[in-house]
Protein backbone atom coordinates (compact mmCIF):
# COMPACT_ATOMS: atom_id res chain seq x y z
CA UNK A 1 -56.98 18.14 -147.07
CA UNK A 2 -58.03 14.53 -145.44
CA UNK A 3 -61.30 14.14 -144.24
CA UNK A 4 -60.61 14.00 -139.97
CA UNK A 5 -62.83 11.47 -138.35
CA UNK A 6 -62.12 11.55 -134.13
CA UNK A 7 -58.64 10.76 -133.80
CA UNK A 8 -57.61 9.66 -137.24
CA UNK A 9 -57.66 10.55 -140.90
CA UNK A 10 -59.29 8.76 -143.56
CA UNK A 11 -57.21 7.87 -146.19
CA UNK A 12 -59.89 6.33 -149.27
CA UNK A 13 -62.77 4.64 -148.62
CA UNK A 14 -62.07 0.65 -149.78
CA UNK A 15 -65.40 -1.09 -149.15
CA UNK A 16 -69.18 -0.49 -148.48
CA UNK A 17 -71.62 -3.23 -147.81
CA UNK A 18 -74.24 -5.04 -145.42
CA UNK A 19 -74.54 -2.22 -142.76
CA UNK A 20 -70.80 -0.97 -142.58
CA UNK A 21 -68.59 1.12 -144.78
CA UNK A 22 -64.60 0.50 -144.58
CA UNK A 23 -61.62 3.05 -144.83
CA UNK A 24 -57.80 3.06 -145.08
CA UNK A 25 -56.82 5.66 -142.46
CA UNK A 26 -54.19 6.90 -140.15
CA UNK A 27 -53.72 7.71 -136.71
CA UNK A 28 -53.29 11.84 -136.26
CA UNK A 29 -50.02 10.63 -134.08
CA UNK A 30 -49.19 7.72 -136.22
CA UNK A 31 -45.71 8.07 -138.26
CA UNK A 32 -45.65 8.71 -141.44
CA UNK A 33 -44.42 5.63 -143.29
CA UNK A 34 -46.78 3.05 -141.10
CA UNK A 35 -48.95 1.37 -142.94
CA UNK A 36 -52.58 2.43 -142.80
CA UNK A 37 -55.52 0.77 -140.26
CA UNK A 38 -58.98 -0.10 -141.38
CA UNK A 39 -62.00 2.12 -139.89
CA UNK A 40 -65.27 0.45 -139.86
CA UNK A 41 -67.82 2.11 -139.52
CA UNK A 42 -71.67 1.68 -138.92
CA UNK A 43 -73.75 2.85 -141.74
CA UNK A 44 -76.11 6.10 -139.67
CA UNK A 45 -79.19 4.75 -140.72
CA UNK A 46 -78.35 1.70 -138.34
CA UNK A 47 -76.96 3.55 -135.61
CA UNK A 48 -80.53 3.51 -133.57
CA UNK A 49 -80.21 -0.41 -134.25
CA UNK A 50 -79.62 -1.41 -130.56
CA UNK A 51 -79.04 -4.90 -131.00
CA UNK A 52 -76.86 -4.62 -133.93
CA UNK A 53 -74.63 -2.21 -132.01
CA UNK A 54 -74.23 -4.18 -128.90
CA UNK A 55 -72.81 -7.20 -131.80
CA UNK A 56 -70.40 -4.20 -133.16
CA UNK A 57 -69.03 -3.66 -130.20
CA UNK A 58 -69.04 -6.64 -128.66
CA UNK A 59 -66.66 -7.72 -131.42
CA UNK A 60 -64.25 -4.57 -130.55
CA UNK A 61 -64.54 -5.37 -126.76
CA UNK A 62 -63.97 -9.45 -126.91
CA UNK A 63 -60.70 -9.19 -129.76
CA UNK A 64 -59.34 -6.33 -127.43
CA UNK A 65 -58.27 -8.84 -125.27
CA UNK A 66 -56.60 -10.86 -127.85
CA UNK A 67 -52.73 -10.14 -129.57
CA UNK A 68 -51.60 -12.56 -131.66
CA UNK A 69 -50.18 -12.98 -135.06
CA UNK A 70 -53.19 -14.71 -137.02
CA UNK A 71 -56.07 -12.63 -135.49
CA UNK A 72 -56.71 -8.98 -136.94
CA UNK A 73 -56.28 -6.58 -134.34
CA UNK A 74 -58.77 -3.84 -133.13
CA UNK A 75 -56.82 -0.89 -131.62
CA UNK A 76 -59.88 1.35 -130.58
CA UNK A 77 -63.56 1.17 -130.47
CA UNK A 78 -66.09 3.82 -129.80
CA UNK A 79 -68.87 6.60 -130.77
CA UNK A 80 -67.85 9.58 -133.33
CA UNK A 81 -70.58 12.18 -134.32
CA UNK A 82 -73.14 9.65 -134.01
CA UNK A 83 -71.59 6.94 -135.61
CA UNK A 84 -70.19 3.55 -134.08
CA UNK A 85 -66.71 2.36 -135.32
CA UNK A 86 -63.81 0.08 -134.87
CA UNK A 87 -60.28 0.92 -135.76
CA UNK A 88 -58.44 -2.59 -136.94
CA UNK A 89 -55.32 -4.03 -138.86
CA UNK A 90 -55.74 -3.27 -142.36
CA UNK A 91 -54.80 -6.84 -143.88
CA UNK A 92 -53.60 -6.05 -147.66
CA UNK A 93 -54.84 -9.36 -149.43
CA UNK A 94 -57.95 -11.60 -150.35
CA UNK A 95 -60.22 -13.85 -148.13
CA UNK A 96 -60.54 -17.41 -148.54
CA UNK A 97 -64.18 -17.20 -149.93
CA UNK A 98 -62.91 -15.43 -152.83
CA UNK A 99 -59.43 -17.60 -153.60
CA UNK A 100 -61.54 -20.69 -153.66
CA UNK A 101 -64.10 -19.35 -155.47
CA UNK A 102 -61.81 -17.66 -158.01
CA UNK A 103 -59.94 -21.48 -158.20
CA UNK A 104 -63.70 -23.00 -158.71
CA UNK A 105 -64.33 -20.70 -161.75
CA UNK A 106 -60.58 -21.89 -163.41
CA UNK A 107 -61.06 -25.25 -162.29
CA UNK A 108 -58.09 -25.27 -160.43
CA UNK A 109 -57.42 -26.56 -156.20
CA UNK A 110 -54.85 -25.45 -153.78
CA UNK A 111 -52.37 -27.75 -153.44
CA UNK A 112 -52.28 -29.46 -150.29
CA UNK A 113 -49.53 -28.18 -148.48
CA UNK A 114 -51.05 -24.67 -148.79
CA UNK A 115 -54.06 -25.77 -147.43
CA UNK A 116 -52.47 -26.93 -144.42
CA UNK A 117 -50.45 -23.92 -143.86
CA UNK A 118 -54.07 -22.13 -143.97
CA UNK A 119 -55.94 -24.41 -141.68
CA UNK A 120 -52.68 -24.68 -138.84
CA UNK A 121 -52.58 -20.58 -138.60
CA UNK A 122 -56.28 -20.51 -138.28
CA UNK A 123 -55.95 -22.92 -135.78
CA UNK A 124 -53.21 -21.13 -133.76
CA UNK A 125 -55.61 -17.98 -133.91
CA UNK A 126 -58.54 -19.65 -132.71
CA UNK A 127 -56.56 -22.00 -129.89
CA UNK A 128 -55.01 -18.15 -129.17
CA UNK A 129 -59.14 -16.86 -128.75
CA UNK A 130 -60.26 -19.64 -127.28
CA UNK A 131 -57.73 -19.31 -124.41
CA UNK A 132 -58.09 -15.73 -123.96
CA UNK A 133 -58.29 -13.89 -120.63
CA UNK A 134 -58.96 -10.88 -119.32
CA UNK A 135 -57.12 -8.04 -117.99
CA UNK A 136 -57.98 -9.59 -114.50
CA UNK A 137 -56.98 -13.04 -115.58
CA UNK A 138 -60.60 -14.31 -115.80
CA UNK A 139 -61.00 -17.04 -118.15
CA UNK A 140 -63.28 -15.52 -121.47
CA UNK A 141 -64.69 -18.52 -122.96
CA UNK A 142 -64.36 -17.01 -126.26
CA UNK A 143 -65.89 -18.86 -129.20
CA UNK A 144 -65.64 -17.20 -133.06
CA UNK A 145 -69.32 -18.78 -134.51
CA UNK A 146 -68.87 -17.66 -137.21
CA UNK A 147 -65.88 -19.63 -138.76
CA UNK A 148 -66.25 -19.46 -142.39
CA UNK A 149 -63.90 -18.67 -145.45
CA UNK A 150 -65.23 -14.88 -146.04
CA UNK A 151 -63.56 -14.98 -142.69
CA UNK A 152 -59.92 -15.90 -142.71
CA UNK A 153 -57.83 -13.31 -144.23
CA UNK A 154 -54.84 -14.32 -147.17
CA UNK A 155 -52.56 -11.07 -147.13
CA UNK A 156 -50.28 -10.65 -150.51
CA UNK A 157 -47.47 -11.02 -148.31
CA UNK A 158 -48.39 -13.90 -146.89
CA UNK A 159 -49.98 -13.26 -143.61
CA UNK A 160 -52.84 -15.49 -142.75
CA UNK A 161 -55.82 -13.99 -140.12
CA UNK A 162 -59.28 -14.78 -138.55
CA UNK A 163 -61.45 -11.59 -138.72
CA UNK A 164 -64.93 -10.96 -137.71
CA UNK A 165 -65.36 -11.89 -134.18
CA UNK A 166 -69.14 -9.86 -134.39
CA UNK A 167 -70.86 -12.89 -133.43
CA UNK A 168 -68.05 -14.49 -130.91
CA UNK A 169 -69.35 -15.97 -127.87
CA UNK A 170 -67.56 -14.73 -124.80
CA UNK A 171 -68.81 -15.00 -120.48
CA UNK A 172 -70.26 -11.39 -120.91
CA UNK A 173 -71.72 -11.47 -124.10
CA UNK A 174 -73.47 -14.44 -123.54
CA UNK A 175 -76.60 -12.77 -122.21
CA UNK A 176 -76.71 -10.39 -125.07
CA UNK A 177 -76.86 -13.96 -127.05
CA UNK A 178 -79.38 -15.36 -125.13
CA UNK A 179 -81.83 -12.70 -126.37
CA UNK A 180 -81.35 -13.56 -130.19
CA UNK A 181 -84.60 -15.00 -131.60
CA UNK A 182 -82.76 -16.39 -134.82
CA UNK A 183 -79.49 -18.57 -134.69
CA UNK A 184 -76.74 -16.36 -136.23
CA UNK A 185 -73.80 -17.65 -138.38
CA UNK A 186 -73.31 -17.96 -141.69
CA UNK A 187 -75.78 -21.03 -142.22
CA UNK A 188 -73.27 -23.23 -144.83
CA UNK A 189 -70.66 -23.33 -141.51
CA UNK A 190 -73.04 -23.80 -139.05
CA UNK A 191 -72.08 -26.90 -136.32
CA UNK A 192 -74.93 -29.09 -135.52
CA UNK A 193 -75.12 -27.50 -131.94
CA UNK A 194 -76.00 -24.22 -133.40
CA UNK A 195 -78.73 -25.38 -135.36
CA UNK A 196 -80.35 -26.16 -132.48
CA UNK A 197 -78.95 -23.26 -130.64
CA UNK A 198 -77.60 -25.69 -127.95
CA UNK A 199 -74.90 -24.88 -125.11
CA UNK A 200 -71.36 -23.49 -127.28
CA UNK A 201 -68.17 -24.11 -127.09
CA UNK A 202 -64.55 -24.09 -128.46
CA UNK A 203 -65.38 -27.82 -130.20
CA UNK A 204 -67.79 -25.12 -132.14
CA UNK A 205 -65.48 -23.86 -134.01
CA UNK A 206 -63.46 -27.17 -134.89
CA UNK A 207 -66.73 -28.43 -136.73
CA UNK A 208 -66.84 -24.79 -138.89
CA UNK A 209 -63.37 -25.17 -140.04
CA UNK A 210 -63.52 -29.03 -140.57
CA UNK A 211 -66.24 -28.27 -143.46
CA UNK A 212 -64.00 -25.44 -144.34
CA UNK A 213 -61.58 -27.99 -145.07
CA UNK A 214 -63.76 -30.76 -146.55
CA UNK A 215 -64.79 -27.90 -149.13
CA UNK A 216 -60.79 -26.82 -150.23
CA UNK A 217 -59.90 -30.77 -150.39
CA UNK A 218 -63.14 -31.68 -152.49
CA UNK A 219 -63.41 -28.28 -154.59
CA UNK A 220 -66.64 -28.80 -153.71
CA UNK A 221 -69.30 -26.89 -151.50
CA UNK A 222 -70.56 -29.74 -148.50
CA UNK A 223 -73.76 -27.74 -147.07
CA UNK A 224 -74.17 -24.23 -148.61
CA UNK A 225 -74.95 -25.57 -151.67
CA UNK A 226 -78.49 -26.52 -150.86
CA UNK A 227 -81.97 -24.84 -151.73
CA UNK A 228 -82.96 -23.19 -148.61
CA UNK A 229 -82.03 -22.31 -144.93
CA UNK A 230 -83.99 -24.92 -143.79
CA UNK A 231 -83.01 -28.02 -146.01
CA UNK A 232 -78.66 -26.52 -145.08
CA UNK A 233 -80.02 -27.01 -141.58
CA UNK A 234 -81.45 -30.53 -142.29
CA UNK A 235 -78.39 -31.70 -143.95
CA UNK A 236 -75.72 -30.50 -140.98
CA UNK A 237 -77.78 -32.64 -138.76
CA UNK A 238 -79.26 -35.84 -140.12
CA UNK A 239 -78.03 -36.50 -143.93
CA UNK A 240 -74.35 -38.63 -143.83
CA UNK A 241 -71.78 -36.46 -144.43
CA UNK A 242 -70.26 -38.71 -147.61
CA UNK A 243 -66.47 -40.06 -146.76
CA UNK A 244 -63.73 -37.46 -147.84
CA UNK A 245 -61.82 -40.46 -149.51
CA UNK A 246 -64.32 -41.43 -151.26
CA UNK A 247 -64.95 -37.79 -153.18
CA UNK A 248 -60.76 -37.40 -153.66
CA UNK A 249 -59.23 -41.11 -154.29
CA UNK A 250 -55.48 -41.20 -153.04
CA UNK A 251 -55.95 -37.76 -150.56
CA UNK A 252 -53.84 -38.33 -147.89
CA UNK A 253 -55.26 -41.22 -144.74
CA UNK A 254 -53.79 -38.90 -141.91
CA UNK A 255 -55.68 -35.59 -143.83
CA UNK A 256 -59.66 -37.55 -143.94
CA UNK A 257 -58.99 -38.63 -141.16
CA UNK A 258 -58.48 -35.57 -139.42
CA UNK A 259 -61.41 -33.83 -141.34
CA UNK A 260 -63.74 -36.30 -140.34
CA UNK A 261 -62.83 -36.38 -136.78
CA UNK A 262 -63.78 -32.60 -136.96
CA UNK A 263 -67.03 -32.98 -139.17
CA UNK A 264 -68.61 -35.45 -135.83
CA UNK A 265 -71.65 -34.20 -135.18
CA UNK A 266 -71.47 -35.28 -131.73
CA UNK A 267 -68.77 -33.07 -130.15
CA UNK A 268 -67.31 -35.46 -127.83
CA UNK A 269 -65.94 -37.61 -130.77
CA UNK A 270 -64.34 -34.41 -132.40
CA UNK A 271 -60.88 -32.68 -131.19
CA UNK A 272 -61.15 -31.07 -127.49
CA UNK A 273 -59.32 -28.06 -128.55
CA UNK A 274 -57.57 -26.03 -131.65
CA UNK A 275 -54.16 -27.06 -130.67
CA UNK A 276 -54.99 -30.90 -130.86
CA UNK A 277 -55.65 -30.57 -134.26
CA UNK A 278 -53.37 -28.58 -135.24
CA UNK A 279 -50.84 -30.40 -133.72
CA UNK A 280 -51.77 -33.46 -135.95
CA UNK A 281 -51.74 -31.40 -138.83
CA UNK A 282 -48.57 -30.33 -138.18
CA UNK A 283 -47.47 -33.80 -138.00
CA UNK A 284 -48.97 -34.53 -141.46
CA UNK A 285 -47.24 -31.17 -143.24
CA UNK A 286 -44.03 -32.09 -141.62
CA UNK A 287 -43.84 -35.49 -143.44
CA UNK A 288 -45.21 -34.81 -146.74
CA UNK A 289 -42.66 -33.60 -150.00
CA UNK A 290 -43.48 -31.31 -151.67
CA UNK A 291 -42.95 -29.13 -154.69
CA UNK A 292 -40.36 -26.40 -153.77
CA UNK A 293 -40.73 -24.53 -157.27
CA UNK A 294 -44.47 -24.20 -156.52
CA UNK A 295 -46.59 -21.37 -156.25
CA UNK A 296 -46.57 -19.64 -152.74
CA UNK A 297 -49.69 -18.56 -151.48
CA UNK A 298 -49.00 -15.14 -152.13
CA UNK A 299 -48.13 -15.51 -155.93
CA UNK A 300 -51.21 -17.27 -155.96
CA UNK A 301 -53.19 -14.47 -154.68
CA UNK A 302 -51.39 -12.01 -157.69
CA UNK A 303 -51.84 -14.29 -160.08
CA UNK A 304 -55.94 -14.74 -159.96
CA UNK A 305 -56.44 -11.02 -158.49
CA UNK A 306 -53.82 -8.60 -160.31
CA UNK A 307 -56.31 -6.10 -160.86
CA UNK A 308 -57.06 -5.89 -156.97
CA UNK A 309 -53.28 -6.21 -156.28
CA UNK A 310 -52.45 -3.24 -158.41
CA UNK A 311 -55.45 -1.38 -158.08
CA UNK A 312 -54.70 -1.51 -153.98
CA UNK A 313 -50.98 -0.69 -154.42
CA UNK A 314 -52.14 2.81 -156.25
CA UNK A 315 -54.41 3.21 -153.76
CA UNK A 316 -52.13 3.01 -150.78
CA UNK A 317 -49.25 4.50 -152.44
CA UNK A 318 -51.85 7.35 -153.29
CA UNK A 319 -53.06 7.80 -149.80
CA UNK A 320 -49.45 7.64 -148.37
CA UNK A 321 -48.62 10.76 -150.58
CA UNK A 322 -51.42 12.48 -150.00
CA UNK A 323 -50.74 11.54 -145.72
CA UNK A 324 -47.36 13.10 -146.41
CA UNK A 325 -48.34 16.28 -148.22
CA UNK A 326 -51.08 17.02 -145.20
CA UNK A 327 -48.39 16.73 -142.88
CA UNK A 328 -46.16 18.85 -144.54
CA UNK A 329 -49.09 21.53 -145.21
CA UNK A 330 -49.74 21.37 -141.38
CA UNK A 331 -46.55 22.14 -140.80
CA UNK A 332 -45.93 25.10 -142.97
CA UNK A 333 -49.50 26.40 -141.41
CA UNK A 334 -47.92 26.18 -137.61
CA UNK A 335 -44.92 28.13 -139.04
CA UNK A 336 -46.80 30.95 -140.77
CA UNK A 337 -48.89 31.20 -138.34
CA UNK A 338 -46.13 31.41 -136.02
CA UNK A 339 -43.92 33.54 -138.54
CA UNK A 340 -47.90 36.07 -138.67
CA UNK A 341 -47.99 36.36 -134.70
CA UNK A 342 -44.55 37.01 -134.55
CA UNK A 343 -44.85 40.33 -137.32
CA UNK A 344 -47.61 41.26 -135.34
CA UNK A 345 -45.72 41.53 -132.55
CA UNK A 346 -42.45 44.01 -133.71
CA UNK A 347 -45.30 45.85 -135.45
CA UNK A 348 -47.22 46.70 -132.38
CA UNK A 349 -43.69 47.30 -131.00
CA UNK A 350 -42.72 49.35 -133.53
CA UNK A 351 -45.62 51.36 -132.97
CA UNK A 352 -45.40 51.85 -129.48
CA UNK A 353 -42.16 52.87 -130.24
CA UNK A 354 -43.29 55.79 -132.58
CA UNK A 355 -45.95 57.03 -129.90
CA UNK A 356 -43.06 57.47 -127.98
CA UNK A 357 -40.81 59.26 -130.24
CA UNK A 358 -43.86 61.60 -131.15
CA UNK A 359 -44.25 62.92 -127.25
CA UNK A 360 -40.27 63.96 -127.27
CA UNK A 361 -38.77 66.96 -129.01
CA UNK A 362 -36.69 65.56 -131.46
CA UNK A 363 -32.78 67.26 -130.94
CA UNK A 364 -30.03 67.73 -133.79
CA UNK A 365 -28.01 64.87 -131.96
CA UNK A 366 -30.90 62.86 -132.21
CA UNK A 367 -31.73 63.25 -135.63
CA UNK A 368 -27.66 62.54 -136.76
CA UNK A 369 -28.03 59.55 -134.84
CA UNK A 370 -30.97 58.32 -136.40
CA UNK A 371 -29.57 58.79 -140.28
CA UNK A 372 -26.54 57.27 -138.64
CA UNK A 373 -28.60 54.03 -137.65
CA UNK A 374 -30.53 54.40 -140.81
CA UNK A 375 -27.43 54.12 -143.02
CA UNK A 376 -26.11 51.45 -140.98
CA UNK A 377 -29.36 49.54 -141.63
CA UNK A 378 -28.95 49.99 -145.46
CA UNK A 379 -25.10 48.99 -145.42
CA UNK A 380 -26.69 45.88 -143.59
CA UNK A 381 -29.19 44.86 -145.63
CA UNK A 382 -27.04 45.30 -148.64
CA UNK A 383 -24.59 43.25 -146.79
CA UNK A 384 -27.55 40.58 -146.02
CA UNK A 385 -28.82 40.49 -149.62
CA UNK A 386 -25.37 40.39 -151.17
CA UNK A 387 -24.58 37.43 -148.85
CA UNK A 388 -27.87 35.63 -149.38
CA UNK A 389 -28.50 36.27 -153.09
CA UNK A 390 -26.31 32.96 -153.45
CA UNK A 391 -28.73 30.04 -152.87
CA UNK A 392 -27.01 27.79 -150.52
CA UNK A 393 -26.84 23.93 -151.10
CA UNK A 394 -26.73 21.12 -149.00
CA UNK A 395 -24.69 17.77 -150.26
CA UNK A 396 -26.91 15.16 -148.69
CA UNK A 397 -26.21 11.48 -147.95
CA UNK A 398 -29.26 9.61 -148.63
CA UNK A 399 -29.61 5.56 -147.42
CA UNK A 400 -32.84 3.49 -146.98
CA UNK A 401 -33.09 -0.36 -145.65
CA UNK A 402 -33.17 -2.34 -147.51
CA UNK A 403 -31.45 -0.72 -150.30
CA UNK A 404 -32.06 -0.16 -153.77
CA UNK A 405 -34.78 2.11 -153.02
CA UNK A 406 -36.29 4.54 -155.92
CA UNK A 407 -35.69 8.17 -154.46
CA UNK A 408 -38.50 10.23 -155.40
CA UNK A 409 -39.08 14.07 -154.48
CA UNK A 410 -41.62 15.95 -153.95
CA UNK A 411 -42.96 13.87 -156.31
CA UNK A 412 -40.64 13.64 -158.70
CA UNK A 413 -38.24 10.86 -159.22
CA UNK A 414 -35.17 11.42 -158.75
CA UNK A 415 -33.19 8.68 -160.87
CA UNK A 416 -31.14 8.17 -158.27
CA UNK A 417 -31.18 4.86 -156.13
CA UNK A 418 -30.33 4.30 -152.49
CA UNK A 419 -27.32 4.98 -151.33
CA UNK A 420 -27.28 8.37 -153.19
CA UNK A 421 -26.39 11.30 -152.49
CA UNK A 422 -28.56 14.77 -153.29
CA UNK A 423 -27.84 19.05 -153.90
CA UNK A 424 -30.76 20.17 -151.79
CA UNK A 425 -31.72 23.78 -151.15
CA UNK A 426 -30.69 24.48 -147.67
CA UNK A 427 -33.51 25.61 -145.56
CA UNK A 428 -36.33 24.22 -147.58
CA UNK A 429 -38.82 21.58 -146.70
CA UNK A 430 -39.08 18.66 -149.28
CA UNK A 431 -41.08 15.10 -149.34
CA UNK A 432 -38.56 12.60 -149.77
CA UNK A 433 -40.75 9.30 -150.79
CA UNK A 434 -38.92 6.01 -151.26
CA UNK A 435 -40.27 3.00 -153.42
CA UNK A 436 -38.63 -0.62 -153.95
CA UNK A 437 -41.04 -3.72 -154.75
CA UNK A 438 -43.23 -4.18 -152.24
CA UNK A 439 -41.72 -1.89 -149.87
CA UNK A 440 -42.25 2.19 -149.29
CA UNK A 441 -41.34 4.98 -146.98
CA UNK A 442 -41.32 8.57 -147.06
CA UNK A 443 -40.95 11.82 -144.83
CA UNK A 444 -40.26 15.41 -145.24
CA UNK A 445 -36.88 16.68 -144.72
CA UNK A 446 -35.24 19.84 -144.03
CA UNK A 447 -31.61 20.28 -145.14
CA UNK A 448 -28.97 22.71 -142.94
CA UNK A 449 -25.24 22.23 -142.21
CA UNK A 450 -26.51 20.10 -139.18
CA UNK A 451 -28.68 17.79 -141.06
CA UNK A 452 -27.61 16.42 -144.20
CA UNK A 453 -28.10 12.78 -143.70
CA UNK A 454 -31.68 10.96 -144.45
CA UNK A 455 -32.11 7.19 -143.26
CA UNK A 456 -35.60 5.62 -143.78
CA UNK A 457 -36.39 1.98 -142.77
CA UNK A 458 -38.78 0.69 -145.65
CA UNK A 459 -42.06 -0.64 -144.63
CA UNK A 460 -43.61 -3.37 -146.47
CA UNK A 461 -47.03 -2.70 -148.43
């Protein structure tokens, strides 16, 4: 059986580091071919860590606020036997850290248009946070702070996501940041205005993800690079920042521009907001050519990581069995235990009955009308068995979208391929999985002359 944890099940555990362990897991009420969430949870020996906490969850309670298609989402935050956690989208990929550090290690670059693409959905996530209100309307001044690669999120399927809003400045955390003795950020990505913990704001973030950029254009680390906290710090805010062109000859005018617009230390000469650079991004990917036999982003990511991309699939297709087989055990306990209450029942019945029968004197008429019933109960149950001893089939029309789907049951595959159609036992519960590239679904299904058709809507891994 899966391990329950408040109102979800934990599926594997995927990651454990820093002060927080990660699982796949479902929802108790979620359906059964959804794809998993990620629970994170606070290691217990930091849960008396009162600072620390109030970061967790100020994380959960700022991106609660925020829906939109390149942020991760956080569905629910809260306390369970003593530890903290935050139930988010579980994104299915790599982070950026890692691609470009793979890349680094094959001396290899993104090409430039996929670098864009990157940089514009991290800038419609962060122009998304940045603009966030409340539930009352009230303006959040959200900033991330901690824009670096480890935090933008490259799915296998192509979804691109910020993540990691546990530093994020927002009107009612502010306080809470006010109190930190240390600046916090990842150092390499700091803007100059952190370094000396200065006022915040959106303009923040721009700086973060123009040395982001800087880094994937040159291949090369600009700040992180450096001996010590201290000389990283120096080098954000006094040593020249050396001209993108002149690190990659022939890169693009429009592109160094734009980087070094973000990389001003002084942030009235960088963009106002997300959208104005993006915008002018967008301009620049709209006008270039480029290759259209090149390597997506997410053939990229399968390439350099297939033993994470495989590994992962097992894993999920793994849990999404095992999801399906706890269901169906759960509900084949309800039934015997509602099959159990119910013999319990006509026994105590029955029994009353006989207490009853033992106080009367028992006539002649009575006792031919009891072998009378009694036969009649044998001719019946020869009559039932004779009629039942025949298993009865069900012809069932099976279909799945899109089609083509592997038809596996109970385990087992099948052969057959969507549309099919299937002899199943009438009466008896089976797992009906379905498997096609990157796309799976399964539920159990119970066959009678009413029910004979199974449609399933493939989700993608």
């Amino acid at each position: 059986m899966l391990e329950s944890f408040d109102n979800y099940q934990l599926l594997s555990k995927i990651a454990t580091g820093g002060m927080a362990e990660i699982f796949l897991a479902k929802h108790k009420n979620s359906p059964v071919n959804s794809m998993p969430i990620a629970i994170k949870k606070i290691l217990r020996q930091y849960s008396s860590n009162t600072q620390l906490i109030k970061m967790f969850l100020s994380e959960a309670r700022i991106i609660c606020n925020i829906n939109h298609e390149n942020i991760v989402k956080i569905y629910d935050f809260g306390k369970y036997e003593e530890q903290y956690f935050i139930a988010m989208e579980y994104v299915f990929g790599q982070n950026l850290g890692l691609l470009h550090n793979k890349l680094q290690e094959k001396k290899m670059k993104l090409a430039d248009n996929l670098i864009l693409e990157i940089a514009i959905s991290v800038l419609n996530g962060l122009d998304h946070a940045h603009n966030t209100k409340d539930k009352n309307g009230i303006f959040l001044n959200v900033v991330h702070l901690d824009m670096n690669p480890n935090n933008i999120l490259l799915s296998y399927s192509g979804k691109i996501k910020v993540v990691d809003f546990g530093i994020a400045s927002a009107n009612y955390t502010r306080k809470m940041k006010d109190s930190l003795q240390s600046i916090q950020g990842t150092y390499g990505y700091l803007s100059p205005e952190q370094c000396l913990e200065k006022s915040l704001d959106r303009r923040s973030d721009i700086f973060s993800l123009g040395v982001i950029l800087y880094e994937l254009f040159t291949n090369q680390p600009l700040f992180k690079h450096l001996e010590n906290d201290a000389a990283v710090l120096n080098a954000i805010l006094n040593k020249p920042i050396p001209e993108i062109e002149d690190v990659v000859p022939g890169i693009d005018t429009r592109i160094a521009d734009i980087i070094m617009r973000a990389l001003s230390r002084d942030p009235d000469q960088r963009y106002s907001t997300a959208d104005e650079m993006k915008r002018d991004l967008q301009r620049v990917y709209n006008s270039l050519e480029f290759n259209p036999d090149a390597d997506t982003l997410p053939i990229i990511l399968k390439k350099l990581f297939p033993a994470h991309f495989v590994k992962m699939t097992k894993v999920l297709e793994r849990a999404q069995t095992e999801y399906l087989m706890d269901e169906l055990f759960r509900d084949i306990g309800d039934l015997e235990e509602l099959d159990l209450k119910e013999k319990m029942r006509i026994k105590e019945e029955q029994e009353e009955e006989r207490k009853k029968r033992e106080k009367k004197p028992v006539s002649a008429t009575a006792i031919i009308g009891i072998a009378l019933v009694f036969a009649l109960v044998i001719l019946g149950v020869f009559a039932f068995l004779s009629r039942t001893s025949e298993t009865k089939m069900e012809t069932v029309s099976v279909f799945s979208q899109p089609p083509g789907a592997k038809i596996f049951i109970n385990g087992e595959n099948t052969g057959e391929i969507t549309p099919a159609e299937l002899n199943l036992e009438s009466g008896k519960a089976y797992i009906i999985e379905f498997k096609k590239d990157n796309f799976i679904g399964g539920m159990t299904f119970v066959p009678s002359e009413s029910n004979r058709e199974v449609r399933m809507i493939l989700k993608e891994r």
